[in-house]
Structure formats: C-alpha cells, structure tokens
PDB file of N, CA and C in Angstrom:
ATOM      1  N   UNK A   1       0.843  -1.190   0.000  1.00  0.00           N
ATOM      2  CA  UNK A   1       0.000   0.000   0.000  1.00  0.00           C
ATOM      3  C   UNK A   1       0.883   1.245   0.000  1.00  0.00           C
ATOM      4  N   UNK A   2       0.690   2.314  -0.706  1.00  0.00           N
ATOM      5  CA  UNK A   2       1.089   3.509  -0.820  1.00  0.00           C
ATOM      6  C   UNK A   2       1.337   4.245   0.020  1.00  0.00           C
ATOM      7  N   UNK A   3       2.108   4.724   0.511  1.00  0.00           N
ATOM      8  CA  UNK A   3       2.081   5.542   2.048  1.00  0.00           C
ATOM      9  C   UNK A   3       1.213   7.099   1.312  1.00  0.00           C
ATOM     10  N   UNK A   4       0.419   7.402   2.026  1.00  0.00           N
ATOM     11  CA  UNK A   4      -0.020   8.563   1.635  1.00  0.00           C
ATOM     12  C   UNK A   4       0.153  10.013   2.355  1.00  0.00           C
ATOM     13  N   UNK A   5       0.325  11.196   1.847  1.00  0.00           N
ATOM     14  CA  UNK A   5       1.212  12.181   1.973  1.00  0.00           C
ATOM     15  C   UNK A   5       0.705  13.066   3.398  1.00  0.00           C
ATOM     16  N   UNK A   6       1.060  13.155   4.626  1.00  0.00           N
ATOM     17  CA  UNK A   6       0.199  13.837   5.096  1.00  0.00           C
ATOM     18  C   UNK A   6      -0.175  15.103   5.281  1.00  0.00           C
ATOM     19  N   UNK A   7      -1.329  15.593   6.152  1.00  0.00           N
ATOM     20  CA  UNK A   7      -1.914  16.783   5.739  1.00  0.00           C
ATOM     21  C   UNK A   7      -2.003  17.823   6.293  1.00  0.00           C
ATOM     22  N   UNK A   8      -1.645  19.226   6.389  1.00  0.00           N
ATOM     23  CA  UNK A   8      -1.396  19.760   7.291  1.00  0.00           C
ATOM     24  C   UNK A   8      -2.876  20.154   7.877  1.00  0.00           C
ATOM     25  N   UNK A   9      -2.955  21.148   8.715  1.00  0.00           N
ATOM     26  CA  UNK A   9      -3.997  21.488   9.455  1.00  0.00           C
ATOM     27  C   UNK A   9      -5.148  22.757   7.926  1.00  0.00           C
ATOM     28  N   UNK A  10      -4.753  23.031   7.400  1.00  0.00           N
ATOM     29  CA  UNK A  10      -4.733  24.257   6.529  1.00  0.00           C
ATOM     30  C   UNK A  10      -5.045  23.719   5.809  1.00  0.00           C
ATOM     31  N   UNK A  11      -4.571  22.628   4.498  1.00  0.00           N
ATOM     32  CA  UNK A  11      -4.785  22.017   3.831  1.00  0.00           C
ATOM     33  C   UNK A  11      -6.317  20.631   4.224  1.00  0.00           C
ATOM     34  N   UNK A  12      -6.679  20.439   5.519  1.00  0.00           N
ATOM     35  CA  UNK A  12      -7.357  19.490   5.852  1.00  0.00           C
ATOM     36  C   UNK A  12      -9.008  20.846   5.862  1.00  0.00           C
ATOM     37  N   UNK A  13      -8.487  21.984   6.199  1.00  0.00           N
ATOM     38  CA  UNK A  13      -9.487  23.205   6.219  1.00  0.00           C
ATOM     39  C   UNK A  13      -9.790  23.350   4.611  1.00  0.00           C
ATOM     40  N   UNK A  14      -8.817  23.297   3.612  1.00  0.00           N
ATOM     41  CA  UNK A  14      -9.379  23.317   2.397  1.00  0.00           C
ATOM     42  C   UNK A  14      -9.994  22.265   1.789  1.00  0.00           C
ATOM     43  N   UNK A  15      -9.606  21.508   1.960  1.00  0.00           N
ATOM     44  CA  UNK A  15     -10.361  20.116   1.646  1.00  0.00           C
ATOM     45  C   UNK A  15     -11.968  19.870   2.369  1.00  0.00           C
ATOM     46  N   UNK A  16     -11.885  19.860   2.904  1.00  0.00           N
ATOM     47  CA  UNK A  16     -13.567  20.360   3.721  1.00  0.00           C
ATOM     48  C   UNK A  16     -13.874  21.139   2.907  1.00  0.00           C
ATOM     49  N   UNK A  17     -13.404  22.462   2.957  1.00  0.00           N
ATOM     50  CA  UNK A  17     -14.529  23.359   2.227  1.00  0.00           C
ATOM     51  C   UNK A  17     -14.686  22.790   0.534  1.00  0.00           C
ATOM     52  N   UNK A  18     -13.663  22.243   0.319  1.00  0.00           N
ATOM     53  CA  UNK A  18     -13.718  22.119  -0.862  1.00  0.00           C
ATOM     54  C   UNK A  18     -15.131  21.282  -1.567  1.00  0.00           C
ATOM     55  N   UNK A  19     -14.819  20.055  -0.181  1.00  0.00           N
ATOM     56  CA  UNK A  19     -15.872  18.723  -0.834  1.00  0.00           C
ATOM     57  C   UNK A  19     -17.351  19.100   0.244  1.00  0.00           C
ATOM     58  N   UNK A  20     -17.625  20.316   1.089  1.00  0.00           N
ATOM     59  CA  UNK A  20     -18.785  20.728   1.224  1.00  0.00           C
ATOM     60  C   UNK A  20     -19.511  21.698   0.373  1.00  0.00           C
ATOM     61  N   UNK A  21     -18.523  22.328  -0.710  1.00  0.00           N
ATOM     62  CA  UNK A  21     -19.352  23.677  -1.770  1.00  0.00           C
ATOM     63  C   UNK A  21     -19.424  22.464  -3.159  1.00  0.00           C
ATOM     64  N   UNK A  22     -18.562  21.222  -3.124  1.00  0.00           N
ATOM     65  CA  UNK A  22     -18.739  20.874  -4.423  1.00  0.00           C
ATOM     66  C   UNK A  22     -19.637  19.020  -4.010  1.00  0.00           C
ATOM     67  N   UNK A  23     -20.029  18.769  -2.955  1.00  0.00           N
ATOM     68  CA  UNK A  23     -20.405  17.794  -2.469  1.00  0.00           C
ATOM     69  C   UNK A  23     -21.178  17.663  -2.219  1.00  0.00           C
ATOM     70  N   UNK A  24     -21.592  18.434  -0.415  1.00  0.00           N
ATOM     71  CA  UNK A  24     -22.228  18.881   0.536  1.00  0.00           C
ATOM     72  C   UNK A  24     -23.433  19.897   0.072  1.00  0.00           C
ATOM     73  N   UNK A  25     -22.622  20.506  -0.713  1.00  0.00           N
ATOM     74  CA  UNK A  25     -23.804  21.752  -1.323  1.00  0.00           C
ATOM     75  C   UNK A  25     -23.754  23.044  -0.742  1.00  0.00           C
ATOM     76  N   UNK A  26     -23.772  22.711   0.460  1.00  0.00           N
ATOM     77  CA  UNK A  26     -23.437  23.903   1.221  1.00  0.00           C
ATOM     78  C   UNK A  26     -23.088  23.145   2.869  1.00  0.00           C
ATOM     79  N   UNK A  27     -22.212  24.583   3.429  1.00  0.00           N
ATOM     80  CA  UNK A  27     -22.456  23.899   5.327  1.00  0.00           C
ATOM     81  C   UNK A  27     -23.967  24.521   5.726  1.00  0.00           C
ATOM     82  N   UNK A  28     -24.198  23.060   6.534  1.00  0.00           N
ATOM     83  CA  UNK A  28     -25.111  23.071   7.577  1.00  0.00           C
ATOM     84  C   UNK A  28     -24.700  24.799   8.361  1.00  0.00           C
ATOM     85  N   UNK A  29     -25.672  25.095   9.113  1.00  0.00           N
ATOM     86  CA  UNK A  29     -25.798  26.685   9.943  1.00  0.00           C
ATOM     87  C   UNK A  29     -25.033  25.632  11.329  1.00  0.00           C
ATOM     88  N   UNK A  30     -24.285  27.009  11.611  1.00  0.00           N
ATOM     89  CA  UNK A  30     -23.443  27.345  12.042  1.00  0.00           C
ATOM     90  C   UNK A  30     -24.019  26.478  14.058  1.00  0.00           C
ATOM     91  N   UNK A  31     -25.254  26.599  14.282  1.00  0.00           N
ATOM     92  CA  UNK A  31     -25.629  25.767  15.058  1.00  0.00           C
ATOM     93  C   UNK A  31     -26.312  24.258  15.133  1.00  0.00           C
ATOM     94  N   UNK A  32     -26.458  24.347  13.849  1.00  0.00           N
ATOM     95  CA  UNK A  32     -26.881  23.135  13.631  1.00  0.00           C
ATOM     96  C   UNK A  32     -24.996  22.296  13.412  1.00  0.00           C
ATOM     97  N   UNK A  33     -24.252  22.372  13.240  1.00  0.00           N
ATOM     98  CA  UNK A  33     -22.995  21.899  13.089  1.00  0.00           C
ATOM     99  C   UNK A  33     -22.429  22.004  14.752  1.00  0.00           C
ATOM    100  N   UNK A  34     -22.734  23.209  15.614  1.00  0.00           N
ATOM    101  CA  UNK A  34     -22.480  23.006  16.620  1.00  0.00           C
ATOM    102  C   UNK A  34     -23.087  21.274  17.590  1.00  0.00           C
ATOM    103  N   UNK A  35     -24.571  21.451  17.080  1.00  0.00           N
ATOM    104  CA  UNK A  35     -25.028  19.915  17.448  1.00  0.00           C
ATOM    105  C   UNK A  35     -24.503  19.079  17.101  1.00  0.00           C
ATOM    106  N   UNK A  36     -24.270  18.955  15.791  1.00  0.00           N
ATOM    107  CA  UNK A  36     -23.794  17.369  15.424  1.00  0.00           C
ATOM    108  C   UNK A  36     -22.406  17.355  15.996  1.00  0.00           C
ATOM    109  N   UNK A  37     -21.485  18.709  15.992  1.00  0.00           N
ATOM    110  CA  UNK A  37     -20.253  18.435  16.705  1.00  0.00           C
ATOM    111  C   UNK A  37     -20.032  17.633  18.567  1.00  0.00           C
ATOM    112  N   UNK A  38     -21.308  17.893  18.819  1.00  0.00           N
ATOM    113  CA  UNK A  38     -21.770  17.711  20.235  1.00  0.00           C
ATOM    114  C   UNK A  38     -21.906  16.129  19.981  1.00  0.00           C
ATOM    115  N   UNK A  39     -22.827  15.572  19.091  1.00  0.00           N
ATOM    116  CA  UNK A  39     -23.716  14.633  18.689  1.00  0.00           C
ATOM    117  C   UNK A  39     -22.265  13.581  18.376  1.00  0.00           C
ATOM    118  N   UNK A  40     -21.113  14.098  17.744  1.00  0.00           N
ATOM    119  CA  UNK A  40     -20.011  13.166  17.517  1.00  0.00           C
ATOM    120  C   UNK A  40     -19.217  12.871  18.212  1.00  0.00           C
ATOM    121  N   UNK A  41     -19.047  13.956  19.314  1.00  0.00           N
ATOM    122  CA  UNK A  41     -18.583  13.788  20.506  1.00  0.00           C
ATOM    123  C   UNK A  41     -18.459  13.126  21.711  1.00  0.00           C
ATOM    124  N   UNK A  42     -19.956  12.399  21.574  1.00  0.00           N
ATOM    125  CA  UNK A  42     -20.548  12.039  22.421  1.00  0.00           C
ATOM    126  C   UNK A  42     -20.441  10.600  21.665  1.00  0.00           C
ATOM    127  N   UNK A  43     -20.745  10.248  20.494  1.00  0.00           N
ATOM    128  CA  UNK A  43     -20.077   9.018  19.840  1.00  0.00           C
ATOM    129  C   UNK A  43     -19.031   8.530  19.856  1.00  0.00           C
ATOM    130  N   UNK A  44     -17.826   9.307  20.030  1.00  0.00           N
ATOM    131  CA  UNK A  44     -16.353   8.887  20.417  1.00  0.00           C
ATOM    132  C   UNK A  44     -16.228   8.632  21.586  1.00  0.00           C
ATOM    133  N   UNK A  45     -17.143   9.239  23.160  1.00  0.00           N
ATOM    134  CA  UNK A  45     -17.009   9.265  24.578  1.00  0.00           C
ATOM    135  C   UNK A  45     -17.480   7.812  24.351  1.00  0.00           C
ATOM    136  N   UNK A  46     -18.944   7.539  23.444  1.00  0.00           N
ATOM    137  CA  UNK A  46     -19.523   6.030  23.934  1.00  0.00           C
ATOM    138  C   UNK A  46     -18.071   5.101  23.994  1.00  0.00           C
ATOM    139  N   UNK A  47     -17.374   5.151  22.443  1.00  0.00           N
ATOM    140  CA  UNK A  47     -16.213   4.075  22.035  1.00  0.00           C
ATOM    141  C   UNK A  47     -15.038   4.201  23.394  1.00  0.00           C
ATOM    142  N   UNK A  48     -14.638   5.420  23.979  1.00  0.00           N
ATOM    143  CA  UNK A  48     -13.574   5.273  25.095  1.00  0.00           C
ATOM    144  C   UNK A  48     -14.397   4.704  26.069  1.00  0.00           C
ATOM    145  N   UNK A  49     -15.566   4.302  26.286  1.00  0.00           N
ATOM    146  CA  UNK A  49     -16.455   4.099  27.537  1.00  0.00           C
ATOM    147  C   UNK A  49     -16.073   2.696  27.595  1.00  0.00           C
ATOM    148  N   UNK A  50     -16.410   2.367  26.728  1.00  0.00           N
ATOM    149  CA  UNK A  50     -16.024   1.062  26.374  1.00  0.00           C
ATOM    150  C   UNK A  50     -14.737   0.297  25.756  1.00  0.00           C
ATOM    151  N   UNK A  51     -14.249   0.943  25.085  1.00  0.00           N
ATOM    152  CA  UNK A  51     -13.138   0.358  25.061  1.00  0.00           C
ATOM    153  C   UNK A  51     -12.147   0.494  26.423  1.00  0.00           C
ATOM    154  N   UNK A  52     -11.589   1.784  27.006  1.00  0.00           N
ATOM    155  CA  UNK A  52     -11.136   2.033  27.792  1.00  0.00           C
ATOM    156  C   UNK A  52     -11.637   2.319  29.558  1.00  0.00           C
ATOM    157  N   UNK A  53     -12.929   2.286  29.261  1.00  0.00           N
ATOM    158  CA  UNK A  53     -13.362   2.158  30.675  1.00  0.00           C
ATOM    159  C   UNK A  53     -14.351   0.658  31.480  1.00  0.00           C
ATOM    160  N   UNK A  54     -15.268   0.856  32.001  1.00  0.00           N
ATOM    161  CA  UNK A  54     -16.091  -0.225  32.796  1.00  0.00           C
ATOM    162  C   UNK A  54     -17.546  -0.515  32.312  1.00  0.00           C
ATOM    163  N   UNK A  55     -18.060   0.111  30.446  1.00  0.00           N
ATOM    164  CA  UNK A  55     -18.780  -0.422  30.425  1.00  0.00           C
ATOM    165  C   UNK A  55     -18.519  -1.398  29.274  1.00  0.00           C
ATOM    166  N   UNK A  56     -19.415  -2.572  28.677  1.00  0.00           N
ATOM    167  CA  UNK A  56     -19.425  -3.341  28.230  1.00  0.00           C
ATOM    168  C   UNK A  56     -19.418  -2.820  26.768  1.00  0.00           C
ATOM    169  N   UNK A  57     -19.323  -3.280  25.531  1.00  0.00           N
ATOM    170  CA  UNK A  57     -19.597  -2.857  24.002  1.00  0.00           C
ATOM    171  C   UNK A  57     -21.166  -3.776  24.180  1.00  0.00           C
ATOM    172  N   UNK A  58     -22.083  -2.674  23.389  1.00  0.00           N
ATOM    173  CA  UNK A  58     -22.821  -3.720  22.530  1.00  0.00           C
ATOM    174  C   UNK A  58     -23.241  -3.793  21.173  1.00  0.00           C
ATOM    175  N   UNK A  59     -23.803  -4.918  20.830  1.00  0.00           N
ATOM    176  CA  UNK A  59     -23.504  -5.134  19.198  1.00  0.00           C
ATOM    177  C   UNK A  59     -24.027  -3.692  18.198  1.00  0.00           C
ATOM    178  N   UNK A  60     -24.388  -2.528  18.550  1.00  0.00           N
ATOM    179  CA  UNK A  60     -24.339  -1.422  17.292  1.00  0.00           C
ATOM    180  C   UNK A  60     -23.057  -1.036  17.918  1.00  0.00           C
ATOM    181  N   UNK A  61     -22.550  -1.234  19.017  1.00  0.00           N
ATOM    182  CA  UNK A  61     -20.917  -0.600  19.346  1.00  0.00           C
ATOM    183  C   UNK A  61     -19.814  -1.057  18.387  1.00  0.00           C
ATOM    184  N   UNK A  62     -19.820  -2.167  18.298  1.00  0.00           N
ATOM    185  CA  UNK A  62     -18.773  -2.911  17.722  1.00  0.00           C
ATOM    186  C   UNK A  62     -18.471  -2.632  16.252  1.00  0.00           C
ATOM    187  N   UNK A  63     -19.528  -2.237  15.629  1.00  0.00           N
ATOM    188  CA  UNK A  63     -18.761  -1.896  14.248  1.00  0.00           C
ATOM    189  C   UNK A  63     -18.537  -0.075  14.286  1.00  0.00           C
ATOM    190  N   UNK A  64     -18.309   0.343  15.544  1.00  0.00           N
ATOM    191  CA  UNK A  64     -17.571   1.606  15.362  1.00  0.00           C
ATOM    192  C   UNK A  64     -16.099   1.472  15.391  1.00  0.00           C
ATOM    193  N   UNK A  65     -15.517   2.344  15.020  1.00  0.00           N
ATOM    194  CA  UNK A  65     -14.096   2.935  14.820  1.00  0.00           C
ATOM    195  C   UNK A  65     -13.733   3.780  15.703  1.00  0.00           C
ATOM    196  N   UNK A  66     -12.781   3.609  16.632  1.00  0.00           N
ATOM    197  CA  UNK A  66     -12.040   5.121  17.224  1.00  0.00           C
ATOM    198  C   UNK A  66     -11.420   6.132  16.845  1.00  0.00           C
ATOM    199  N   UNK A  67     -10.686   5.841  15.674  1.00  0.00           N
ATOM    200  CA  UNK A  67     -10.225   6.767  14.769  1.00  0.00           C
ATOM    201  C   UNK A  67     -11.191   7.524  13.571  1.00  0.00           C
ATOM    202  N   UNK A  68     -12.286   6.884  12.982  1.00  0.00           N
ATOM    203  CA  UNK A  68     -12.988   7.090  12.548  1.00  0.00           C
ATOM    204  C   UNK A  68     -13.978   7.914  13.199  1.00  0.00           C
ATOM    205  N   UNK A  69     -14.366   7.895  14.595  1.00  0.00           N
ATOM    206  CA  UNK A  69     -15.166   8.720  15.417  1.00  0.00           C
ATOM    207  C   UNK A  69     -14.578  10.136  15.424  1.00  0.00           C
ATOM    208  N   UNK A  70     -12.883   9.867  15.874  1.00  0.00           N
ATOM    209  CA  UNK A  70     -12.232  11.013  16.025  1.00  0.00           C
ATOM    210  C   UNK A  70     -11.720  12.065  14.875  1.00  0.00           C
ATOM    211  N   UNK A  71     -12.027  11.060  13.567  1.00  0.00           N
ATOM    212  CA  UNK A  71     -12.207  12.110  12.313  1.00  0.00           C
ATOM    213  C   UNK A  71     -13.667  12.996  12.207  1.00  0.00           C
ATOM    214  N   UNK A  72     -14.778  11.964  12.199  1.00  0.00           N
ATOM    215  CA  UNK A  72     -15.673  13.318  12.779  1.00  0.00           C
ATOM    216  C   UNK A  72     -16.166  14.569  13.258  1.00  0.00           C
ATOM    217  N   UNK A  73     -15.260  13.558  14.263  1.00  0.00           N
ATOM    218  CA  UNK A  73     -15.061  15.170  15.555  1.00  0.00           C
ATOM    219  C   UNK A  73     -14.442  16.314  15.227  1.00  0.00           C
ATOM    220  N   UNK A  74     -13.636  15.951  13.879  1.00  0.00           N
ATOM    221  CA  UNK A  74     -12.316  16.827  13.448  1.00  0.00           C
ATOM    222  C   UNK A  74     -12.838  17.679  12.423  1.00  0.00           C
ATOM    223  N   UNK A  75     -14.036  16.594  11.456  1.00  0.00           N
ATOM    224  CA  UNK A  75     -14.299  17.358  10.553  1.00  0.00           C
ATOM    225  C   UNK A  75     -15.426  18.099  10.364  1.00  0.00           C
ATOM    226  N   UNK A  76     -16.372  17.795  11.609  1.00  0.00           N
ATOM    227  CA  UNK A  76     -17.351  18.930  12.124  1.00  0.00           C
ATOM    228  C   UNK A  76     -16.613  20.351  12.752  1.00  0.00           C
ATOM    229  N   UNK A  77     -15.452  20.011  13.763  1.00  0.00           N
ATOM    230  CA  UNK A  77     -14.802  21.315  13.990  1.00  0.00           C
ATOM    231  C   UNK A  77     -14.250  22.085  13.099  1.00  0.00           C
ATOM    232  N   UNK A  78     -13.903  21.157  11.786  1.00  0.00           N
ATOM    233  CA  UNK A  78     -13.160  21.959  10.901  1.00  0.00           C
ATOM    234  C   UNK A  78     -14.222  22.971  10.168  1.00  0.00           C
ATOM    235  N   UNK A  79     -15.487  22.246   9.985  1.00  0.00           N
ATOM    236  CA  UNK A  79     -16.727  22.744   9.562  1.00  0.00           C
ATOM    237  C   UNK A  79     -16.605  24.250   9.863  1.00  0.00           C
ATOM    238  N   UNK A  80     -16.901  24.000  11.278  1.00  0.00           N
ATOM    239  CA  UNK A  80     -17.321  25.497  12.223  1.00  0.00           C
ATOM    240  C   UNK A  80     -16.018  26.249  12.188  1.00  0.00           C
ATOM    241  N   UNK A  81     -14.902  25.932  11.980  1.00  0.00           N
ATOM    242  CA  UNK A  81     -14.080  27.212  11.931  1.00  0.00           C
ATOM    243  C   UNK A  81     -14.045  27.551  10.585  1.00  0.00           C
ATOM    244  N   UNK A  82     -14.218  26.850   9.561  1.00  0.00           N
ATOM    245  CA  UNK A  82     -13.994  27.408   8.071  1.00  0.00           C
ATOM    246  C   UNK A  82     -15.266  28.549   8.245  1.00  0.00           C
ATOM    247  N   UNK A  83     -16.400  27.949   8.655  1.00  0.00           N
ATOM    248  CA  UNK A  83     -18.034  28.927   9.047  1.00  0.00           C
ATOM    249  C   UNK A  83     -17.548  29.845   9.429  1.00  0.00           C
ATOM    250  N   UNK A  84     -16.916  29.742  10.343  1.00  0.00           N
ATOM    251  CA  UNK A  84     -16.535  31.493  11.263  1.00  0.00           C
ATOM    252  C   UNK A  84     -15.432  32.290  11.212  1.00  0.00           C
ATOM    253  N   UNK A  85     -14.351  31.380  10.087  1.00  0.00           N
ATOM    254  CA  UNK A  85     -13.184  32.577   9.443  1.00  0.00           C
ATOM    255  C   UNK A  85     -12.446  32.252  10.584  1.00  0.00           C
ATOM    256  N   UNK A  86     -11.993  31.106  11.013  1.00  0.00           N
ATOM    257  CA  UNK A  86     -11.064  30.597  12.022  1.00  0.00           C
ATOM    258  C   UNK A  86      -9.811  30.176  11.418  1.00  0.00           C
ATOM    259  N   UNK A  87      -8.647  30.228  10.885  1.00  0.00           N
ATOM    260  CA  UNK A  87      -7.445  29.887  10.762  1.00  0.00           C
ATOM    261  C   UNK A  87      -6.518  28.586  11.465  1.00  0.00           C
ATOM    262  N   UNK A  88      -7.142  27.372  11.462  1.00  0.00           N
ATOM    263  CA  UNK A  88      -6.912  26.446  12.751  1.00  0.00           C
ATOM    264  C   UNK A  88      -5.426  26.506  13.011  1.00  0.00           C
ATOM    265  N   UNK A  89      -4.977  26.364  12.150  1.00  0.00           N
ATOM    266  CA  UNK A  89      -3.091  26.581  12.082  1.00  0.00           C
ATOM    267  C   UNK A  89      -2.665  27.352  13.289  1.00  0.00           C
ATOM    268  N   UNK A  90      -3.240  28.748  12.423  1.00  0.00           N
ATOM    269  CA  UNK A  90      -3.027  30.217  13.361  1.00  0.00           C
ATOM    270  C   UNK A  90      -3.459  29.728  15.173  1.00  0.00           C
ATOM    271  N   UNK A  91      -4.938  29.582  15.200  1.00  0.00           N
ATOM    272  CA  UNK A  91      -5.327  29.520  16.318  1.00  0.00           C
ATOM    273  C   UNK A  91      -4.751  28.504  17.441  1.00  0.00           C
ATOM    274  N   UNK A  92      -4.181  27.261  16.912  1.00  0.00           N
ATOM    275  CA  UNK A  92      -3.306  26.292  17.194  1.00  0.00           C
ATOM    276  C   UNK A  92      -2.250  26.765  17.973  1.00  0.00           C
ATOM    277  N   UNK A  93      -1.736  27.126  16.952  1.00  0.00           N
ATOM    278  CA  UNK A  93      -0.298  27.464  17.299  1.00  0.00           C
ATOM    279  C   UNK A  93      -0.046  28.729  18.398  1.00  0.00           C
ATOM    280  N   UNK A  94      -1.206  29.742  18.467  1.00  0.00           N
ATOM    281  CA  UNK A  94      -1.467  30.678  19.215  1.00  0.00           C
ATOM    282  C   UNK A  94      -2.151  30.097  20.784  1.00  0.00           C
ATOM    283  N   UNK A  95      -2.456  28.900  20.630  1.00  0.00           N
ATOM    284  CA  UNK A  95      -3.035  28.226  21.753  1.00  0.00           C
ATOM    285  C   UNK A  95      -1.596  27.354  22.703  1.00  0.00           C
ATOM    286  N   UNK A  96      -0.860  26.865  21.360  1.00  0.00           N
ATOM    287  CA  UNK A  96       0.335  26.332  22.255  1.00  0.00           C
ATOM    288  C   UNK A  96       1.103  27.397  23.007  1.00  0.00           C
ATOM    289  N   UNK A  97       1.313  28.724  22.509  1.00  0.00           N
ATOM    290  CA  UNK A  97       1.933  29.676  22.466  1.00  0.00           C
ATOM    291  C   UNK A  97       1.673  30.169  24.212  1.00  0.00           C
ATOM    292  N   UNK A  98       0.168  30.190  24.344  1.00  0.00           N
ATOM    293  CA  UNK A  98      -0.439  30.405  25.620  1.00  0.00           C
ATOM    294  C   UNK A  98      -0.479  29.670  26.592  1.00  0.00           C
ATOM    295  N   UNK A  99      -0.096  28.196  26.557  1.00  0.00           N
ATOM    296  CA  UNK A  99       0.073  27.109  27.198  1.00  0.00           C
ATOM    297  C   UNK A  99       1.277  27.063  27.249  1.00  0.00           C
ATOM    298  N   UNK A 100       2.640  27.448  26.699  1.00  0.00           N
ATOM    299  CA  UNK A 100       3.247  27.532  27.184  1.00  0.00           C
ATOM    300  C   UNK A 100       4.059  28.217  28.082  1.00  0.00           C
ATOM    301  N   UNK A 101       3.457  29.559  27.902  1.00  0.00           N
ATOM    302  CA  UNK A 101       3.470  30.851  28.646  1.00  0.00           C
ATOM    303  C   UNK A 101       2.834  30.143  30.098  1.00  0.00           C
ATOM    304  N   UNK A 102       1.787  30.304  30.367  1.00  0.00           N
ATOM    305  CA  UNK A 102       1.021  29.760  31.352  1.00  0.00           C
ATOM    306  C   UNK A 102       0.945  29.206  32.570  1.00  0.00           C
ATOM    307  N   UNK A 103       1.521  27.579  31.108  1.00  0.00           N
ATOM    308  CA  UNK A 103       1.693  26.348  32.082  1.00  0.00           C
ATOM    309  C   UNK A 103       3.076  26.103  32.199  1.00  0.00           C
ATOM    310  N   UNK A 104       3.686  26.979  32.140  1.00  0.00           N
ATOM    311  CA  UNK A 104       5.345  26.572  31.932  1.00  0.00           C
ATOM    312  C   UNK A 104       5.563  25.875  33.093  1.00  0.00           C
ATOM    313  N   UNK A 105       5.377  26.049  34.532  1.00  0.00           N
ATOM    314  CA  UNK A 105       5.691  25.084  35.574  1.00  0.00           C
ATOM    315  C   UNK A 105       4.455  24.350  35.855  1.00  0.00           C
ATOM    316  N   UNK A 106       3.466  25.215  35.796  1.00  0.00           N
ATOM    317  CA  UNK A 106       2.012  24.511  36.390  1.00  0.00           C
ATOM    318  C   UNK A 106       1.715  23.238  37.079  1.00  0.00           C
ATOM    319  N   UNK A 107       1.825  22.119  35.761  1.00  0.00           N
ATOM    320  CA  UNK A 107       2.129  20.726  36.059  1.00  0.00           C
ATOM    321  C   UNK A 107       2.909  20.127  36.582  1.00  0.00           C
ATOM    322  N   UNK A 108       4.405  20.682  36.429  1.00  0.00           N
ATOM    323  CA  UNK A 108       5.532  20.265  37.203  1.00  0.00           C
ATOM    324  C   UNK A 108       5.432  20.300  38.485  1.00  0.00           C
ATOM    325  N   UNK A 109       4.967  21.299  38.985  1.00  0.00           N
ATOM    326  CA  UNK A 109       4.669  21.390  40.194  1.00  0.00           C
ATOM    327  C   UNK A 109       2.768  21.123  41.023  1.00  0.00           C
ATOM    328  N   UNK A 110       2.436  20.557  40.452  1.00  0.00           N
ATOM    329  CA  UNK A 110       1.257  19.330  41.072  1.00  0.00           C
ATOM    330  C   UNK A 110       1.719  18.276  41.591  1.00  0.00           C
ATOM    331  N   UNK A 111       0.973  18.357  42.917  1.00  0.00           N
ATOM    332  CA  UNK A 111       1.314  17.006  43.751  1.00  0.00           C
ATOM    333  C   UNK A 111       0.516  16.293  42.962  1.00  0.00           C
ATOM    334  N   UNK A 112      -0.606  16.589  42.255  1.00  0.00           N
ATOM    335  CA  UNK A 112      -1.003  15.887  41.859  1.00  0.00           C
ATOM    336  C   UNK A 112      -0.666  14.766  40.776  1.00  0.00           C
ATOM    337  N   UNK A 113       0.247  15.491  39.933  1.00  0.00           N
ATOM    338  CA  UNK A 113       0.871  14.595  38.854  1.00  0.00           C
ATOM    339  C   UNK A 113       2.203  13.949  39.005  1.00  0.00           C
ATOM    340  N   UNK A 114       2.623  14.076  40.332  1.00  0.00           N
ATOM    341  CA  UNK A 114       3.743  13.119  40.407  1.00  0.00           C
ATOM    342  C   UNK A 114       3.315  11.992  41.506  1.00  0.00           C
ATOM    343  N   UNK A 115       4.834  11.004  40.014  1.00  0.00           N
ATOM    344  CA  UNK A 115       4.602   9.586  40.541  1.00  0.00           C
ATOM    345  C   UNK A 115       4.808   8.894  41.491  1.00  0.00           C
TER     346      UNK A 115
END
C-alpha cells in the first residue's frame, strides 16, 4: 500500500470546504454543526467508555471505529471554523503559544501529577 502524503492542518481546512461547496452543497448553519459536533462527541465518549473504561460494548458498538469517530469530531470542527473565518493553524499554534506561557511550571509542580 502507498504511504499517503500527510496533511497539514490548513490544507485538511481546504479540503472540507472544498468537498462541502462541491459535495455537501453547502455547510449546515453554524448551530446546527455546533449539534452534530456535540452529537459526535458524544459518539467517540460512547467508544472510550467502552473500550477504555467499565462499560461493556454492545452489538451497534462494535462496528464503530475510534479513529474514525475522532475524524468526525475533526471534521465537524473543521466545519465550524472554516463557518466562522477561524485559521486552525493560526489559532493552534497561538493556543500552544499560551500554554506555554502559562503552564510553563504549572504541572511540574502538582502534587497531583507526580509519581
């Protein structure tokens, strides 16, 4: 199999818009995408519930995907920021930027997180 090329954050924002104006038809409103982003969210929590926690799978569980859930999740958010003129790259990278400012010791110093 082909290794295929991967994608940056920017390029995964054009591709959405691309195959929702020539696909999709148009995006869903801007709250109605907020739901289903909720709605997919809550589909990926079922799969960690179960895979990773104390409840059981049952048989409509099993033919889900975890990675497949978590593309969802990715490409409803990508939805709503292309909707609202969001730059994910930009905002990303402006988010690490603040987390690292921030949290520069934060964690280090939690009793809570040491072993």
């Amino acid at each position: 199999m082909e290794k295929q090329e991967d994608i940056s954050i920017r390029q995964a924002q054009e591709m959405v818009d691309h195959w929702i104006k020539t696909v999709g038809v148009r995006y869903f409103s801007e709250l109605t995408n907020m739901a289903i982003l909720t709605e997919e969210v809550g589909e990926l929590a079922r799969i960690m519930a179960r895979t990773y926690g104390d409840q059981s799978f049952k048989k409509s569980d099993l033919a889900k995907n975890l990675g497949d859930e978590m593309a969802d999740v990715l490409w409803v958010l990508i939805c709503l920021a292309n909707q609202t003129g969001i730059d994910l790259t930009d905002a990303l990278r402006k988010n690490l930027e603040k987390k690292n400012i921030r949290d520069a010791d934060r964690h280090k110093n939690n009793p809570k997180l040491k072993a």
